[in-house]
C-alpha atoms as a PDB file:
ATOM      1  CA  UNK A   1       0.000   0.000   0.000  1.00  0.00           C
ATOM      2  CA  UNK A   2       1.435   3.547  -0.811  1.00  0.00           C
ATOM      3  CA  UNK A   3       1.875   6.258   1.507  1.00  0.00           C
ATOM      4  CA  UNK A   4       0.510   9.375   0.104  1.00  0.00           C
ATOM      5  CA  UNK A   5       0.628  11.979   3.009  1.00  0.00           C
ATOM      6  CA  UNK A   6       2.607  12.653   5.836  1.00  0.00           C
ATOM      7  CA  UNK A   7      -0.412  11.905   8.314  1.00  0.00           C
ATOM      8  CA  UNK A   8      -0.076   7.456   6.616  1.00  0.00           C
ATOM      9  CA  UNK A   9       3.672   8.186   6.710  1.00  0.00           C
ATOM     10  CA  UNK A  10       3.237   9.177  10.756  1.00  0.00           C
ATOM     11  CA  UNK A  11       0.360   6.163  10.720  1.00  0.00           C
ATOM     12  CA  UNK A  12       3.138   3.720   8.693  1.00  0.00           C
ATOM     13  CA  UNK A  13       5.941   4.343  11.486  1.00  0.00           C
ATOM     14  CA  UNK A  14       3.638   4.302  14.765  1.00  0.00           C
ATOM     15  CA  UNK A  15       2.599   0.574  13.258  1.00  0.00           C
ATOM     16  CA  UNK A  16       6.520   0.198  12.791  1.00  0.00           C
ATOM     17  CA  UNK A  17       7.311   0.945  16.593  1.00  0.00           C
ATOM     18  CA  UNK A  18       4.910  -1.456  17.864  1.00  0.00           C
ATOM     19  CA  UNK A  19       7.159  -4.279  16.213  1.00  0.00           C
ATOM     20  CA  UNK A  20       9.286  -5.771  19.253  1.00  0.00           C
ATOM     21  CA  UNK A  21      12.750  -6.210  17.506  1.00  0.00           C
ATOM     22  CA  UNK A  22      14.783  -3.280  16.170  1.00  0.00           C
ATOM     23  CA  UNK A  23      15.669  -4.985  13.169  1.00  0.00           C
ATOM     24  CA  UNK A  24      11.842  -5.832  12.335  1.00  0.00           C
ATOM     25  CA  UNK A  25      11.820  -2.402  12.628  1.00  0.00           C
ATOM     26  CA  UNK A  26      14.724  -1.040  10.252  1.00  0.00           C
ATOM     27  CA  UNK A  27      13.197  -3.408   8.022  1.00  0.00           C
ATOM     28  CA  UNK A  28      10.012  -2.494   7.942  1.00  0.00           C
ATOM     29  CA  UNK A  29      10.858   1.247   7.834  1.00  0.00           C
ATOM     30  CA  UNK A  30      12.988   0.527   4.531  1.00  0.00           C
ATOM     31  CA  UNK A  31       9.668  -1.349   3.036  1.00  0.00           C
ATOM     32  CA  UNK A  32       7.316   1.530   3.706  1.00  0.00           C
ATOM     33  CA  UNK A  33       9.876   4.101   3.212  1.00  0.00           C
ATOM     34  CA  UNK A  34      10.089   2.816  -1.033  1.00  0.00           C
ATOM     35  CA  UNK A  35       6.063   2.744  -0.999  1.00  0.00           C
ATOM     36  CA  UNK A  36       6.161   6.726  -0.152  1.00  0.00           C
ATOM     37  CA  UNK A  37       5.124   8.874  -3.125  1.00  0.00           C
ATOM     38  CA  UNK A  38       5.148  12.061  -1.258  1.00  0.00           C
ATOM     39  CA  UNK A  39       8.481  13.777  -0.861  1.00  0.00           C
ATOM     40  CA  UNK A  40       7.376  15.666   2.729  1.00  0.00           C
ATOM     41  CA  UNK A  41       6.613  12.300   4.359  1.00  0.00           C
ATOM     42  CA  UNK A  42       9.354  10.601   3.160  1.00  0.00           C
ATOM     43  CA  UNK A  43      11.907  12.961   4.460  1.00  0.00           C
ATOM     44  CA  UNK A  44       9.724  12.268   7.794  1.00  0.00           C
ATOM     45  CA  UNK A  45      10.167   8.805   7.363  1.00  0.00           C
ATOM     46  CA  UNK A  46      13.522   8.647   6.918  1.00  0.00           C
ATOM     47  CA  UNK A  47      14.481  11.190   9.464  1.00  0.00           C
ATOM     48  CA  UNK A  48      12.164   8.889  12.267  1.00  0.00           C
ATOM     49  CA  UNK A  49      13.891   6.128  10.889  1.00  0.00           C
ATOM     50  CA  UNK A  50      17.242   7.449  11.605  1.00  0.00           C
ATOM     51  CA  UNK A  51      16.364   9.770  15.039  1.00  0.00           C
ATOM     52  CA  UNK A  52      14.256   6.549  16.584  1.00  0.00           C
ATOM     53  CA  UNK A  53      15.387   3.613  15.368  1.00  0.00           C
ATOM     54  CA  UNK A  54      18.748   3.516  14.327  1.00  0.00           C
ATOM     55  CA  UNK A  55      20.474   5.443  17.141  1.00  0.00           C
ATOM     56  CA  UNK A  56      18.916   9.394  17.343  1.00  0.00           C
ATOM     57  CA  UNK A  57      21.146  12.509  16.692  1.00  0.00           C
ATOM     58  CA  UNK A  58      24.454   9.727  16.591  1.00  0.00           C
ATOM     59  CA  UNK A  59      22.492   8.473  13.518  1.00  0.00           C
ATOM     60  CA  UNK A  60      21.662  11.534  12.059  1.00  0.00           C
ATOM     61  CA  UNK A  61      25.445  12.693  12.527  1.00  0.00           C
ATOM     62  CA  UNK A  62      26.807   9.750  10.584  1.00  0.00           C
ATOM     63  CA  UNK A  63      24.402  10.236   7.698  1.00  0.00           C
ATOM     64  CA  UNK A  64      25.165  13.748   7.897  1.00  0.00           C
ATOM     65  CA  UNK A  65      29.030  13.313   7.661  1.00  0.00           C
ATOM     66  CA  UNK A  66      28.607  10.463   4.788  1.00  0.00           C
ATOM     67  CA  UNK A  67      26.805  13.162   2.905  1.00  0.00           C
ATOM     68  CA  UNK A  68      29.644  15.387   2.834  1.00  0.00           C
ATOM     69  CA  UNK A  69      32.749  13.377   2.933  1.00  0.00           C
ATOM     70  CA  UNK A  70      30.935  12.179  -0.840  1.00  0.00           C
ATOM     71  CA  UNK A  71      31.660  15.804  -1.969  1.00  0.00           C
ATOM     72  CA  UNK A  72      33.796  16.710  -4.345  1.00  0.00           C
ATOM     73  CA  UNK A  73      36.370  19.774  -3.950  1.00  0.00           C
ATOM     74  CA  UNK A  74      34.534  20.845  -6.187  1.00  0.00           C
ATOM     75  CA  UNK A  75      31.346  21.321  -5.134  1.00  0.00           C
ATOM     76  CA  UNK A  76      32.847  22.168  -1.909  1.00  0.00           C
ATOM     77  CA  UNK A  77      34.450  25.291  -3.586  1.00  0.00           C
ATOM     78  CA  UNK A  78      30.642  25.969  -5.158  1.00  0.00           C
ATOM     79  CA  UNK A  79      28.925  25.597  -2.206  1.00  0.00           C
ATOM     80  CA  UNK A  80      31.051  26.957   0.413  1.00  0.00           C
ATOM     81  CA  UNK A  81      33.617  28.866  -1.111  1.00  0.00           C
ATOM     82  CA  UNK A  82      36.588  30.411   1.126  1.00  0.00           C
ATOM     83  CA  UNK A  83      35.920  27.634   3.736  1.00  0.00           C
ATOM     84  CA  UNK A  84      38.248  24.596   3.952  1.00  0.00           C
ATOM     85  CA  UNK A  85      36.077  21.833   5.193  1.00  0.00           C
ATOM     86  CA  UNK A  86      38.653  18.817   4.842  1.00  0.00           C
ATOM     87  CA  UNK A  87      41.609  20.386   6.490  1.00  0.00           C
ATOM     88  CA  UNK A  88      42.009  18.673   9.691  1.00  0.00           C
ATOM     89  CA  UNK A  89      38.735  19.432  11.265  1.00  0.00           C
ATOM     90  CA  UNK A  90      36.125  22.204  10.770  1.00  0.00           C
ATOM     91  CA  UNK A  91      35.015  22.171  14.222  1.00  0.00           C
ATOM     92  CA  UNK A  92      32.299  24.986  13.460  1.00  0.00           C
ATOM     93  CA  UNK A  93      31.164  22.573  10.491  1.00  0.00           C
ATOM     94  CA  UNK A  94      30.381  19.807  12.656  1.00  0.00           C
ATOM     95  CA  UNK A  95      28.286  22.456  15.523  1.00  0.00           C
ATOM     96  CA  UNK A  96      26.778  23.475  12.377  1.00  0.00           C
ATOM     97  CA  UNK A  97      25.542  20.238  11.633  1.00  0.00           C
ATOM     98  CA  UNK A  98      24.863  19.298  14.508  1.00  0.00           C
ATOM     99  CA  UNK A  99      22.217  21.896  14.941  1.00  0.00           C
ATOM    100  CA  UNK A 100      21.093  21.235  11.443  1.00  0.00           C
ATOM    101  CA  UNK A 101      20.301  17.387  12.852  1.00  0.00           C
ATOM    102  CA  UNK A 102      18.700  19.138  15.891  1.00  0.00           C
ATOM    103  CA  UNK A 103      16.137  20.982  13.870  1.00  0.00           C
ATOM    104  CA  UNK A 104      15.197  17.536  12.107  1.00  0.00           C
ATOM    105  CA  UNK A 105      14.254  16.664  15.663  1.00  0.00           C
ATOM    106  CA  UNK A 106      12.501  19.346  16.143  1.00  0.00           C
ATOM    107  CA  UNK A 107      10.427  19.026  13.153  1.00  0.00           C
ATOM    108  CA  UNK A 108       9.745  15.552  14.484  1.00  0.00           C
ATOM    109  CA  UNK A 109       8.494  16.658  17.600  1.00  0.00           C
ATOM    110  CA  UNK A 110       6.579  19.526  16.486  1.00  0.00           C
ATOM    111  CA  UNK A 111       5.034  16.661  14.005  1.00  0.00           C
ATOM    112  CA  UNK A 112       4.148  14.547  16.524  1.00  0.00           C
ATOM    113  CA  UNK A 113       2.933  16.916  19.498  1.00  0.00           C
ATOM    114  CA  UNK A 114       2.356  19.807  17.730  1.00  0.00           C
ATOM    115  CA  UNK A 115       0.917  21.697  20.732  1.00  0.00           C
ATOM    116  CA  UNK A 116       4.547  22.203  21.583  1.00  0.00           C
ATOM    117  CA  UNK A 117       5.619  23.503  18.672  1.00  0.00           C
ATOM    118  CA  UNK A 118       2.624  26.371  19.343  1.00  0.00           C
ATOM    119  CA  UNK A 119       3.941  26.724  22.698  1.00  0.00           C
ATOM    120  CA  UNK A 120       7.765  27.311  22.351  1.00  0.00           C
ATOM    121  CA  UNK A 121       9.900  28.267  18.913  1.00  0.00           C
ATOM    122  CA  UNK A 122      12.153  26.015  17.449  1.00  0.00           C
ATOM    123  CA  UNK A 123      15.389  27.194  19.418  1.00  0.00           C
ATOM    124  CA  UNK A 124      13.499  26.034  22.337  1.00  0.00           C
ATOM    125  CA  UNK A 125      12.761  22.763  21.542  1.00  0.00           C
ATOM    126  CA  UNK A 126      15.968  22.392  20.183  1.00  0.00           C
ATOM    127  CA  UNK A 127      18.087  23.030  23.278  1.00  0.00           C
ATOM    128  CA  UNK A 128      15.962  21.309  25.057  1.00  0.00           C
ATOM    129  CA  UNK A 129      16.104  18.450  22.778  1.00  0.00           C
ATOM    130  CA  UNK A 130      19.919  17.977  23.063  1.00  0.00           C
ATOM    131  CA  UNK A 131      19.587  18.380  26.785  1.00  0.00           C
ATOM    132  CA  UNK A 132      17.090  15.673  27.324  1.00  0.00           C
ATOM    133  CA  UNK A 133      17.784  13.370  23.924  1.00  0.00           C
ATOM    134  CA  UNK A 134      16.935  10.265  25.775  1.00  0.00           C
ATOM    135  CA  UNK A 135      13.275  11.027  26.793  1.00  0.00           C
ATOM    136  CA  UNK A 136      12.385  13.013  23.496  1.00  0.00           C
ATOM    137  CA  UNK A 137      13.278   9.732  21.603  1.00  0.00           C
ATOM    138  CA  UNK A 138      10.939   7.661  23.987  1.00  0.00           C
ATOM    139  CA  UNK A 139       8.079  10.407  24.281  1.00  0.00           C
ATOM    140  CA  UNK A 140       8.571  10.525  19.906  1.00  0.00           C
ATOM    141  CA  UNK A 141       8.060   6.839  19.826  1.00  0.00           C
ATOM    142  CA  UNK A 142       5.367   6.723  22.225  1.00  0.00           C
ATOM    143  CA  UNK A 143       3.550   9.302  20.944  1.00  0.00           C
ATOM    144  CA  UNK A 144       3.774   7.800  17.146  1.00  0.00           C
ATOM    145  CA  UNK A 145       2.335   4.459  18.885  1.00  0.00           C
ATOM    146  CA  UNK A 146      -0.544   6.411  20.392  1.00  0.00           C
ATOM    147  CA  UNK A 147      -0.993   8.532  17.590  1.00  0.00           C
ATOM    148  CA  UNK A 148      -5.284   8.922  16.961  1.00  0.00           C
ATOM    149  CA  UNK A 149      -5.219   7.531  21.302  1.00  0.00           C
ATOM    150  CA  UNK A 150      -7.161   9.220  23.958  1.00  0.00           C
ATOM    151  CA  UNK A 151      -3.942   8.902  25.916  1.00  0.00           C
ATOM    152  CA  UNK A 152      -1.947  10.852  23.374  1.00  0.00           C
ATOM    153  CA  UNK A 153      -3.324  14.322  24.162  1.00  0.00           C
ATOM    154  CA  UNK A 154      -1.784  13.543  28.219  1.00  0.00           C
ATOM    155  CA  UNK A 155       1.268  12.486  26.850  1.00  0.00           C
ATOM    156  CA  UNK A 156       1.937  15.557  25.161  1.00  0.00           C
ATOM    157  CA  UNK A 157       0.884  17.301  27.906  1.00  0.00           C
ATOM    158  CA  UNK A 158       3.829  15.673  29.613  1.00  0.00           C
ATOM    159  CA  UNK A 159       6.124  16.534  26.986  1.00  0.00           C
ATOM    160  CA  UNK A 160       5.593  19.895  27.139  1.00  0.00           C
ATOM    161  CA  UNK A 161       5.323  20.534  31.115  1.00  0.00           C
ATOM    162  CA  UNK A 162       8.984  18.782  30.930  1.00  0.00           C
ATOM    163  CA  UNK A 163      10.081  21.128  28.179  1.00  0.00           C
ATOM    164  CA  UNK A 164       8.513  24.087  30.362  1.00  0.00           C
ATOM    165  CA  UNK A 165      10.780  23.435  33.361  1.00  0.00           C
ATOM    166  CA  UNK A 166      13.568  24.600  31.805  1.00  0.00           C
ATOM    167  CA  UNK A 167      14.013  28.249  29.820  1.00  0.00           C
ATOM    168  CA  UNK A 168      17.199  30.055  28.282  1.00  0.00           C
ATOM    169  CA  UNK A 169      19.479  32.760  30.143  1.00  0.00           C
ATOM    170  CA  UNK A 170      18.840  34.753  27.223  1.00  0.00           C
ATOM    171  CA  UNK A 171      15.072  35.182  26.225  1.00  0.00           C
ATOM    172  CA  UNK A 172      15.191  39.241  26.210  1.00  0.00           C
ATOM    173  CA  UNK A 173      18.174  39.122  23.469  1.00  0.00           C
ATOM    174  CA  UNK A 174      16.551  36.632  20.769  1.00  0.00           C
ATOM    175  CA  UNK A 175      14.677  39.834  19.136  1.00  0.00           C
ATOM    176  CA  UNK A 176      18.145  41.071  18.580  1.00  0.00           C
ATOM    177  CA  UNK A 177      19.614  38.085  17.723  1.00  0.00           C
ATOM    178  CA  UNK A 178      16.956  37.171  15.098  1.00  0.00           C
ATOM    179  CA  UNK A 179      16.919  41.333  13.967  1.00  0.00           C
ATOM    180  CA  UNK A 180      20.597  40.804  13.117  1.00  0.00           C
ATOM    181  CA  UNK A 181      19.999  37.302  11.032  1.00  0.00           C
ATOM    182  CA  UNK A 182      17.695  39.109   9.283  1.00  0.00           C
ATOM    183  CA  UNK A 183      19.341  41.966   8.100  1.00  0.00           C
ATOM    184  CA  UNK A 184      22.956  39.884   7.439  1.00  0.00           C
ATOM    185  CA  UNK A 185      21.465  37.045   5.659  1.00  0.00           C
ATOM    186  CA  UNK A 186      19.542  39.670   3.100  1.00  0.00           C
ATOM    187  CA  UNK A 187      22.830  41.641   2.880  1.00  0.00           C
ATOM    188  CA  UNK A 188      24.928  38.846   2.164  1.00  0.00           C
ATOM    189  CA  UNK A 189      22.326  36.829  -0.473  1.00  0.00           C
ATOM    190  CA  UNK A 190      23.050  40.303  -2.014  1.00  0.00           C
ATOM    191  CA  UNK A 191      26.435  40.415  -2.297  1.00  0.00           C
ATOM    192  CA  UNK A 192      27.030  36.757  -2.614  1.00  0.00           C
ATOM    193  CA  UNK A 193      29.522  36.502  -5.969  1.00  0.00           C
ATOM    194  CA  UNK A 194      27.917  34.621  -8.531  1.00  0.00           C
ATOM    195  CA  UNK A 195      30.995  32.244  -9.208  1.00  0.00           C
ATOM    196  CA  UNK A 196      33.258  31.023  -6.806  1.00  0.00           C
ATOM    197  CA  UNK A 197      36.209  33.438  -6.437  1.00  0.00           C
ATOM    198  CA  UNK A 198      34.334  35.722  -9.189  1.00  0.00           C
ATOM    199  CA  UNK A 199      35.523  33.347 -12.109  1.00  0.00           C
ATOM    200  CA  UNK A 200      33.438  34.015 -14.989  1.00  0.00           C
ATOM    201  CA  UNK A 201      34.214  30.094 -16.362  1.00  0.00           C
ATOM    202  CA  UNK A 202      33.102  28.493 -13.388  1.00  0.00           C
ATOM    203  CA  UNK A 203      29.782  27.632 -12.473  1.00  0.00           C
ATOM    204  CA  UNK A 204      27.783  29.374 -10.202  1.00  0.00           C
ATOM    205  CA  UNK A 205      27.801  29.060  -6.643  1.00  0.00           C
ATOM    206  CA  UNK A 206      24.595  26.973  -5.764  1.00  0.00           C
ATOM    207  CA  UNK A 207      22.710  28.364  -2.779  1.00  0.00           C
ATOM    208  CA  UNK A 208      20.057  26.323  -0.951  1.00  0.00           C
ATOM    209  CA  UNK A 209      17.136  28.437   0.125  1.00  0.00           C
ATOM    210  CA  UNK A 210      17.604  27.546   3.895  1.00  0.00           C
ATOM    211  CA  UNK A 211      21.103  29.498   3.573  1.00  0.00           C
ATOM    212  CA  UNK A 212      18.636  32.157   2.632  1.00  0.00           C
ATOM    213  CA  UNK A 213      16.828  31.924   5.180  1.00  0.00           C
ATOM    214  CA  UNK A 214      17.192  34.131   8.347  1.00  0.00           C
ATOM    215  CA  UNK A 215      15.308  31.894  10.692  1.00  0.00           C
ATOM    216  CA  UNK A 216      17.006  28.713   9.916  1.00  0.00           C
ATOM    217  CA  UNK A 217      20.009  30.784  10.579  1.00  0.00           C
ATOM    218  CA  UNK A 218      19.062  32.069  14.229  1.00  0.00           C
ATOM    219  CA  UNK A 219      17.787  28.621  15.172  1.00  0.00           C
ATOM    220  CA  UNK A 220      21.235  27.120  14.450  1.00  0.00           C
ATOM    221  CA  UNK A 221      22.734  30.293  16.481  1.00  0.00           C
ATOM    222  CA  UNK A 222      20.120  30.346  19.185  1.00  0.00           C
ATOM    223  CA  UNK A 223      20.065  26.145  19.802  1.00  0.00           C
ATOM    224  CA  UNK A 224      23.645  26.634  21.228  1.00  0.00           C
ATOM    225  CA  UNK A 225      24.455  28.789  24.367  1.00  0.00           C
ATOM    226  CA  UNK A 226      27.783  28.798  23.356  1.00  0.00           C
ATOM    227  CA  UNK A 227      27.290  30.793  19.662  1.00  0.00           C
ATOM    228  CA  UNK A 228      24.368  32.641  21.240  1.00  0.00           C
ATOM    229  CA  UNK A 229      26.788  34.560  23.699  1.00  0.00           C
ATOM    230  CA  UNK A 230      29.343  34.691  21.018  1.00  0.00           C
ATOM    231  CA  UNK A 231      26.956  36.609  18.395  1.00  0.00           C
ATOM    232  CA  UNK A 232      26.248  38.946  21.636  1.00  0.00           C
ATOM    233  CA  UNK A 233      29.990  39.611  22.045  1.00  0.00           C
ATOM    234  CA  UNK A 234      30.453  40.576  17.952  1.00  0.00           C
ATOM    235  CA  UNK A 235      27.318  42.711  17.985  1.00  0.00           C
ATOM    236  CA  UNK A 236      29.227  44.518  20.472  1.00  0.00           C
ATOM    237  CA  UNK A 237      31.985  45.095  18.557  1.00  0.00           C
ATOM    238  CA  UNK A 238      32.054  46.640  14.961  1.00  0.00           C
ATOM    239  CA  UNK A 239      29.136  45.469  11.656  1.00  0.00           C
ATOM    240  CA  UNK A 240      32.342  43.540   9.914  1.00  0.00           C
ATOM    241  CA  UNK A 241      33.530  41.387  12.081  1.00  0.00           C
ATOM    242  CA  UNK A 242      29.697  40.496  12.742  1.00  0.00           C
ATOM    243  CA  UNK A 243      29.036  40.258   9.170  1.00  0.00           C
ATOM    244  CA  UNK A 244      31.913  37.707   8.296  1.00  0.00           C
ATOM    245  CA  UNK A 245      30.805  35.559  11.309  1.00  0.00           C
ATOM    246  CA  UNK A 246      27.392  35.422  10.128  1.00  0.00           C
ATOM    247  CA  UNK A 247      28.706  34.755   6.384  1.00  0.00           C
ATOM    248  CA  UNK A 248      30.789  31.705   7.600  1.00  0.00           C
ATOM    249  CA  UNK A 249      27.936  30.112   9.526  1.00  0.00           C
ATOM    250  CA  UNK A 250      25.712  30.632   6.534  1.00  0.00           C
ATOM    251  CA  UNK A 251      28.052  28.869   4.058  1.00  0.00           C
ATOM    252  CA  UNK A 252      28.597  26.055   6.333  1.00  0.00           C
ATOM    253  CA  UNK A 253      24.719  25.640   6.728  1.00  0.00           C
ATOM    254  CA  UNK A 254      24.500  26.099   2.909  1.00  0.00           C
ATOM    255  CA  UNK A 255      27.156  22.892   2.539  1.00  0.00           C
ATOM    256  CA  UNK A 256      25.262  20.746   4.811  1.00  0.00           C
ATOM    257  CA  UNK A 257      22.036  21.334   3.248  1.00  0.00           C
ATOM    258  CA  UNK A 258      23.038  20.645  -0.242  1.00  0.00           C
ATOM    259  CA  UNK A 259      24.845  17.893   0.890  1.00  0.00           C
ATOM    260  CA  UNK A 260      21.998  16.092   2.862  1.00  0.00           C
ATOM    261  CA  UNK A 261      19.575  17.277  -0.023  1.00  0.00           C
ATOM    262  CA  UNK A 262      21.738  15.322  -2.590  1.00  0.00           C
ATOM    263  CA  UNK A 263      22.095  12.372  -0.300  1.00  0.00           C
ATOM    264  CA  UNK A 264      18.381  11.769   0.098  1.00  0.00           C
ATOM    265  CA  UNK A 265      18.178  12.138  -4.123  1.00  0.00           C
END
């Protein structure tokens, strides 16, 4: 049977979860994962499938890494260019990515209990995600289980009472933060060169629309306490140095998107 919508995809994996073994499961998720003919719930599918079943954000992180070490230099010079991502380690690339795997989670959660996703924005549930990784998984899987359940509705209540207990140091700056995201990101998908290094023979430098983006941008800087209070220290200081922060967390999320989005096909 095919799965047409993201509400069967959601049905398809709850039925999954209720299989005892993990490897009925993986299984099973593969099956149901070829039947999809809609792209949405097939990314949810596969993202479940990775986040739940095969090991959560340690999954996601090794699909996520496979996707780019099967990059070329160059599309690594269109897609990110004036960042060296395979000298020894781009430690900002991998908190990049990390966050990126983060809002997948988040997108699962918000699917799942979407009364929490009304509740708190993404940055939320994504630091509290990666502070709590081992209940999310279990209240995800449960509530895919008792998805169309009576009991559902006081599950989620849980969920987001736990998620409640805990807010930011930060709350008053995010306007700022998010003001500042806006305004870089629309300066620099101005000025962006259209060729890497301005070379009118190469191609052009391929930009996915989430680099574009100003909120995906402030969720990946927001989701860490460590960047947050960084991007508070540069707006301190002067526009430039700000503005070629910004720029190199925008190509790096520009790399990993392209990559994952050529991955998945």
């Amino acid at each position: 049977m095919y799965i047409r919508s993201k509400a069967e995809a959601m049905d398809a994996m709850g039925a999954i979860l209720e299989l005892p073994a993990r490897p009925a499961q993986i299984i099973q998720a593969t099956v149901k994962i070829a039947l999809c003919l809609d792209h949405d719930a097939r990314v949810f599918m596969v993202d479940v499938q990775a986040a739940l079943i095969e090991g959560g954000l340690d999954a996601l992180r090794k699909r996520r890494e496979a996707a780019i070490a099967h990059l070329s230099d160059t599309k690594i010079r269109r897609r990110a260019p004036g960042i060296d991502v395979k000298k020894d380690e781009d430690v900002l690339l991998d908190e990049i990515g990390a966050a990126i795997d983060l809002l997948k989670m988040v997108k699962i959660l918000s699917d799942v209990f979407p009364g929490a996703a009304v509740r708190h924005p993404q940055w939320e549930l994504g630091r509290f995600i990666h502070e709590h990784q081992g209940y999310v998984r279990e209240a995800i899987e449960a509530g895919l289980r008792r998805r169309g359940k009576p009991e559902h509705a006081a599950l989620e209540a849980q969920v987001i009472a736990r998620i409640e207990e805990k807010k930011p140091w930060w709350p008053e700056w995010a306007d700022s933060i998010k003001q500042a995201c806006v305004h870089y990101v629309h300066t620099l998908s101005k000025e962006s060169p259209a060729t890497p290094s301005n070379d009118p023979g190469a191609k052009p430098i391929e930009i996915h629309p989430g680099a574009n983006d100003p909120e995906t941008l402030f969720y990946v800087i927001s989701m860490s306490e460590e960047r947050a209070r960084e991007i508070l220290r540069r707006m301190a200081g002067t526009s430039q140095d700000l503005k070629e922060y910004l720029s190199g967390l925008r190509m790096r999320i520009n790399l990993v998107l392209l990559a994952q989005e050529e991955a998945a096909g």
